[in-house]
N, C-alpha and C. Protein backbone atom coordinates (compact mmCIF):
# COMPACT_ATOMS: atom_id res chain seq x y z
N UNK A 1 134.94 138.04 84.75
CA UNK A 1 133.70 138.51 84.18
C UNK A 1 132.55 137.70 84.77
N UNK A 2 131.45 138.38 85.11
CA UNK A 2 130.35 137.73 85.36
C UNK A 2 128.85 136.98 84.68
N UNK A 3 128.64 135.90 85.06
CA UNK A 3 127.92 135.96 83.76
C UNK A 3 126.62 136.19 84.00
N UNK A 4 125.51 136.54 83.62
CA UNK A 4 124.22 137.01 83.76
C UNK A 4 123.52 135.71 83.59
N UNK A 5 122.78 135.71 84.40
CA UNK A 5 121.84 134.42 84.40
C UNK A 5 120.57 134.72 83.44
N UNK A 6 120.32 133.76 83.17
CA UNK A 6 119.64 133.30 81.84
C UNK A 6 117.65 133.29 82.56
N UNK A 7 117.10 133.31 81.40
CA UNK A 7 115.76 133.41 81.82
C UNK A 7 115.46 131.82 82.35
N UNK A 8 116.33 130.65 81.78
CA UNK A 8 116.05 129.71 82.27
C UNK A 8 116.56 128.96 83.59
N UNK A 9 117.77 130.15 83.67
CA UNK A 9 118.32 129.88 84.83
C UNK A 9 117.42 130.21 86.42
N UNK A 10 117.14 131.13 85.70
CA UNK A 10 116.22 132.43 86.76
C UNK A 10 114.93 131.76 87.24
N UNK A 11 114.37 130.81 86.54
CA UNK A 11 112.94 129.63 86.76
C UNK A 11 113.38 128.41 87.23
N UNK A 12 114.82 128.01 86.74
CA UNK A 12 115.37 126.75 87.80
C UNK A 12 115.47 127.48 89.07
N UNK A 13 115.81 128.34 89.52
CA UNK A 13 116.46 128.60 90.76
C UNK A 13 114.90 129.32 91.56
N UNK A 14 114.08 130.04 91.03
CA UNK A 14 112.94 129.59 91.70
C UNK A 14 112.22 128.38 91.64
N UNK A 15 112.45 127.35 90.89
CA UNK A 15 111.44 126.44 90.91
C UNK A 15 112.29 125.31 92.10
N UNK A 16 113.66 125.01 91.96
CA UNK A 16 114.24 124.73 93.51
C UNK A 16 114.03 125.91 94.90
N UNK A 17 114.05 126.95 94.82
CA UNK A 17 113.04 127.30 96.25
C UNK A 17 111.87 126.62 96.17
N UNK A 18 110.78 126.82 95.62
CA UNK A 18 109.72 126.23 96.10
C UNK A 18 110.04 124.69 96.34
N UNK A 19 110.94 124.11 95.63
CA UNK A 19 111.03 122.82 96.05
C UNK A 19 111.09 122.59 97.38
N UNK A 20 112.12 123.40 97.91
CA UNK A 20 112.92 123.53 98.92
C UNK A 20 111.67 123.53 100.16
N UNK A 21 111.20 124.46 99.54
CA UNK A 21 109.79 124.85 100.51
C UNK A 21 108.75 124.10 101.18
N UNK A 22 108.72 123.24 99.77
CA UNK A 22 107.65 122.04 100.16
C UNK A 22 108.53 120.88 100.69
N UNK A 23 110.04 120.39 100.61
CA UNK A 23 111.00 119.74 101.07
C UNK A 23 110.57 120.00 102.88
N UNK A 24 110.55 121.32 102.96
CA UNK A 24 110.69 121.75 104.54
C UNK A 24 109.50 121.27 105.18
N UNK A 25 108.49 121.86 104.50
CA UNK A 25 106.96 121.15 105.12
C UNK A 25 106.88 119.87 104.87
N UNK A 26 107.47 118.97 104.33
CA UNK A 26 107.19 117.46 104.50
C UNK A 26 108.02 117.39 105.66
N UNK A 27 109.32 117.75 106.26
CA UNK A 27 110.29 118.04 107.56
C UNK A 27 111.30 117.35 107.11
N UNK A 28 111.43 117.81 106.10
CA UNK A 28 113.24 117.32 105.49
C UNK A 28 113.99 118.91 105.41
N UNK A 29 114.96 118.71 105.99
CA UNK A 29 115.58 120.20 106.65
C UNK A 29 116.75 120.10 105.04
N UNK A 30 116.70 120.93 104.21
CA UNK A 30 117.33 121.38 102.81
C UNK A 30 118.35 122.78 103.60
N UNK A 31 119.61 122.07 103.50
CA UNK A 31 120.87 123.12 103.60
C UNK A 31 121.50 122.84 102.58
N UNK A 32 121.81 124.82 101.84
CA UNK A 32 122.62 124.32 100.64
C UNK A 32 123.87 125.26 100.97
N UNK A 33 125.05 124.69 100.91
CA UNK A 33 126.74 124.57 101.89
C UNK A 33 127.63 124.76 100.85
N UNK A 34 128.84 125.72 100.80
CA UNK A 34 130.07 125.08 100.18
C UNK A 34 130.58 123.80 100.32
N UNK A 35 130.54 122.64 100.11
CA UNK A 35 131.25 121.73 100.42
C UNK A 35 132.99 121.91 100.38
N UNK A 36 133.20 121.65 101.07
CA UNK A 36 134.48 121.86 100.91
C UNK A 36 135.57 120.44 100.44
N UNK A 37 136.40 120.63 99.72
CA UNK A 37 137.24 119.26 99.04
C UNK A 37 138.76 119.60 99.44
N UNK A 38 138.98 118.65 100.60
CA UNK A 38 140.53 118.91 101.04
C UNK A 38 141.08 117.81 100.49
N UNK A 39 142.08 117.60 100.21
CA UNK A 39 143.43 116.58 100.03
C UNK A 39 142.85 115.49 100.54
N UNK A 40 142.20 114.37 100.02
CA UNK A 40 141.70 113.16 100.47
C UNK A 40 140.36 112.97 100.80
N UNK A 41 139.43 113.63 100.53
CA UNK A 41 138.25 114.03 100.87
C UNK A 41 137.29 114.34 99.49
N UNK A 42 136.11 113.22 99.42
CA UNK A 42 135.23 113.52 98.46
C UNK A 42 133.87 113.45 99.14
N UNK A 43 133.70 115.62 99.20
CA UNK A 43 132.32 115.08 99.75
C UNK A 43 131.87 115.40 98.31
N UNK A 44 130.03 114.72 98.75
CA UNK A 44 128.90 114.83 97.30
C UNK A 44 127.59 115.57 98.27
N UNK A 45 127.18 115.65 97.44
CA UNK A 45 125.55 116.27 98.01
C UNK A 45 124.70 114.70 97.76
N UNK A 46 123.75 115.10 99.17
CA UNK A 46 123.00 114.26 99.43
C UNK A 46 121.96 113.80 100.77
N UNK A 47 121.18 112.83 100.71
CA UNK A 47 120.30 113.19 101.94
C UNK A 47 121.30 112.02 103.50
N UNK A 48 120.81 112.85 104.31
CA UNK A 48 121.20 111.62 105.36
C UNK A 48 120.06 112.07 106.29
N UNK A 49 120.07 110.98 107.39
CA UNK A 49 119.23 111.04 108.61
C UNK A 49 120.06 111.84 109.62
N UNK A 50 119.72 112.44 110.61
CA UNK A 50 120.24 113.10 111.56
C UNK A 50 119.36 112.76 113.13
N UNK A 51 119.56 112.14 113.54
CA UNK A 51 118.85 112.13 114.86
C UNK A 51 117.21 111.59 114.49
N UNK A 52 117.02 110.72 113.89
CA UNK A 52 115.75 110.70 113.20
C UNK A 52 114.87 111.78 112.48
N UNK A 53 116.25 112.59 111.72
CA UNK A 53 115.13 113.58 111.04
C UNK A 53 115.71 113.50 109.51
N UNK A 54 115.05 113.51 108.71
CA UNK A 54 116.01 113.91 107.10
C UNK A 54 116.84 115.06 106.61
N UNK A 55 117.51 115.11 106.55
CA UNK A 55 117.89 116.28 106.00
C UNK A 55 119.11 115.46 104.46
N UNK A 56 118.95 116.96 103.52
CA UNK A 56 119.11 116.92 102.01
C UNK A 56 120.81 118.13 101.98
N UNK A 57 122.14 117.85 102.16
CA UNK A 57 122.65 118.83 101.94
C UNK A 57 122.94 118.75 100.57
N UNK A 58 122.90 120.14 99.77
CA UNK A 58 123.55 120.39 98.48
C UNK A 58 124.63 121.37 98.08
N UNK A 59 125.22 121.20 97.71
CA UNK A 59 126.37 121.87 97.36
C UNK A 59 125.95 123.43 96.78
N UNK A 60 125.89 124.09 97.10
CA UNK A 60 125.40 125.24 96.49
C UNK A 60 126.19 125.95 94.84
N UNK A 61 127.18 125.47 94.94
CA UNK A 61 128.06 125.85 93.77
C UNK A 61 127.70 125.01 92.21
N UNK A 62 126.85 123.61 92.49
CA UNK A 62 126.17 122.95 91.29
C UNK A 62 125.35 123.48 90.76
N UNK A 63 125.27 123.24 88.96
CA UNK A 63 124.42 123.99 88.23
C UNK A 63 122.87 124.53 88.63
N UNK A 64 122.26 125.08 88.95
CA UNK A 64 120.24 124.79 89.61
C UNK A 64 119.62 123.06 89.07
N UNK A 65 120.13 123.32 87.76
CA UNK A 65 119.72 121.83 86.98
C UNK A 65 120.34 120.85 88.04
N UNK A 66 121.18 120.89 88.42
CA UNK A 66 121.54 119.57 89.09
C UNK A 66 121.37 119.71 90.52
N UNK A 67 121.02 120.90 91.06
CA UNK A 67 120.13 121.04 92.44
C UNK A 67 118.47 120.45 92.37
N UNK A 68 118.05 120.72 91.55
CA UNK A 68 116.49 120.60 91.59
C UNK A 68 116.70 118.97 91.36
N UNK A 69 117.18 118.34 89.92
CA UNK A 69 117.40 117.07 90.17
C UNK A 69 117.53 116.28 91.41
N UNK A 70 118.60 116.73 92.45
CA UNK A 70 118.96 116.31 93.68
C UNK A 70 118.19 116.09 94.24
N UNK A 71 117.71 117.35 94.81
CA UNK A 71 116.37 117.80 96.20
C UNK A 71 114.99 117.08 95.30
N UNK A 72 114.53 116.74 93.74
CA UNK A 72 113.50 116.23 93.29
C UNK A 72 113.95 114.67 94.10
N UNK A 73 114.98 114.20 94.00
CA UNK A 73 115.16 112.47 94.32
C UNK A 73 114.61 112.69 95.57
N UNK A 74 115.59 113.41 96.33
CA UNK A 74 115.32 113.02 97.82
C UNK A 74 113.98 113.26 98.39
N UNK A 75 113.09 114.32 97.90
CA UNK A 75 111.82 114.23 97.95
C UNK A 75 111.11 113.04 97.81
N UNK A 76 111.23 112.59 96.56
CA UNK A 76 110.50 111.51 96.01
C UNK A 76 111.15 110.61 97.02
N UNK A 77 112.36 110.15 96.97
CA UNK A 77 112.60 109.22 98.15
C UNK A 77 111.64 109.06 99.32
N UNK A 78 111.57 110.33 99.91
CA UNK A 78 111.19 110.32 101.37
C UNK A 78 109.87 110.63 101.06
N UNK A 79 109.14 111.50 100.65
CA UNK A 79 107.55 111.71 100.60
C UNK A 79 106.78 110.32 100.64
N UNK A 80 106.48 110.03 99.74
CA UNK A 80 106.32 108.55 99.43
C UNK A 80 104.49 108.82 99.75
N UNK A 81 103.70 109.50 98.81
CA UNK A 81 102.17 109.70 99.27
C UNK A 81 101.84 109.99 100.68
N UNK A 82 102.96 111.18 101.60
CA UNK A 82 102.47 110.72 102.98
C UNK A 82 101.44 112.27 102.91
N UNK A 83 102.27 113.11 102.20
CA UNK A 83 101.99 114.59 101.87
C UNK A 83 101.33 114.84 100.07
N UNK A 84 100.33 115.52 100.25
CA UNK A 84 100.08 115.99 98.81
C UNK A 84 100.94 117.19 98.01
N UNK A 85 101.55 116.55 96.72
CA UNK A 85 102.58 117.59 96.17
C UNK A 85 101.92 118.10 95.32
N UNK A 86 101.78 119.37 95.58
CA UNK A 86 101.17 120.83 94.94
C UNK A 86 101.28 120.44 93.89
N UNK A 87 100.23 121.13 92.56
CA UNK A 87 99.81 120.84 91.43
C UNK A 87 101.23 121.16 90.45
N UNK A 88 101.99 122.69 90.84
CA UNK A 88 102.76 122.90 90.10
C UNK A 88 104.50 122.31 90.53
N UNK A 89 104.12 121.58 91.09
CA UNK A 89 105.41 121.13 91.54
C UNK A 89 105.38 119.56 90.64
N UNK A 90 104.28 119.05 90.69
CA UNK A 90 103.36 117.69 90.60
C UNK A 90 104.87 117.08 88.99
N UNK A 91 104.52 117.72 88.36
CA UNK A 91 105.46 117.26 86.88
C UNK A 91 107.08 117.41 87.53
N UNK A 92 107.72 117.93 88.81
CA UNK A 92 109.02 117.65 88.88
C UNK A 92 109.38 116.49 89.44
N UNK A 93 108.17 115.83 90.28
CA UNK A 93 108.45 115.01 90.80
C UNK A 93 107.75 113.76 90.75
């Protein structure tokens, strides 16, 4: 059975796009991946450097609540006053 997403679900999951959005224009590259978990293997979501660039992977299968949480850290991590964060974004982060 499927379950129907919720009105609050439906405002997390746009309010992580726009995150995502403004993630990209600061130039932190946001890919969200199956992670995959084999026999000995714990991946997590999270940011790393790549060739001197940031990038944020997230697991796409975690609640929105715990996506926006994520991609809010690593923002805040990396922004750091270099970029101005839009008014309505301003209270996530």
């Amino acid at each position: 059975m499927v379950r129907k997403a919720s009105g609050k679900d439906n405002f997390q999951e746009r309010l992580f796009q726009e995150l995502r959005g403004f993630a990209e224009q600061c130039g932190i590259e946001v890919r969200c991946e199956k992670l995959s978990r084999d026999l000995g293997y714990r991946v997590r979501s999270g940011g790393c450097t790549v060739r001197g660039r940031k990038w944020v992977i997230v697991e796409r299968t975690l609640p929105a609540r715990d996506r926006l949480d994520l991609l809010a850290d690593q923002i805040r991590e990396s922004v750091n006053d270099k970029m101005p964060i839009p008014a309505n974004l301003q209270p996530f982060l």
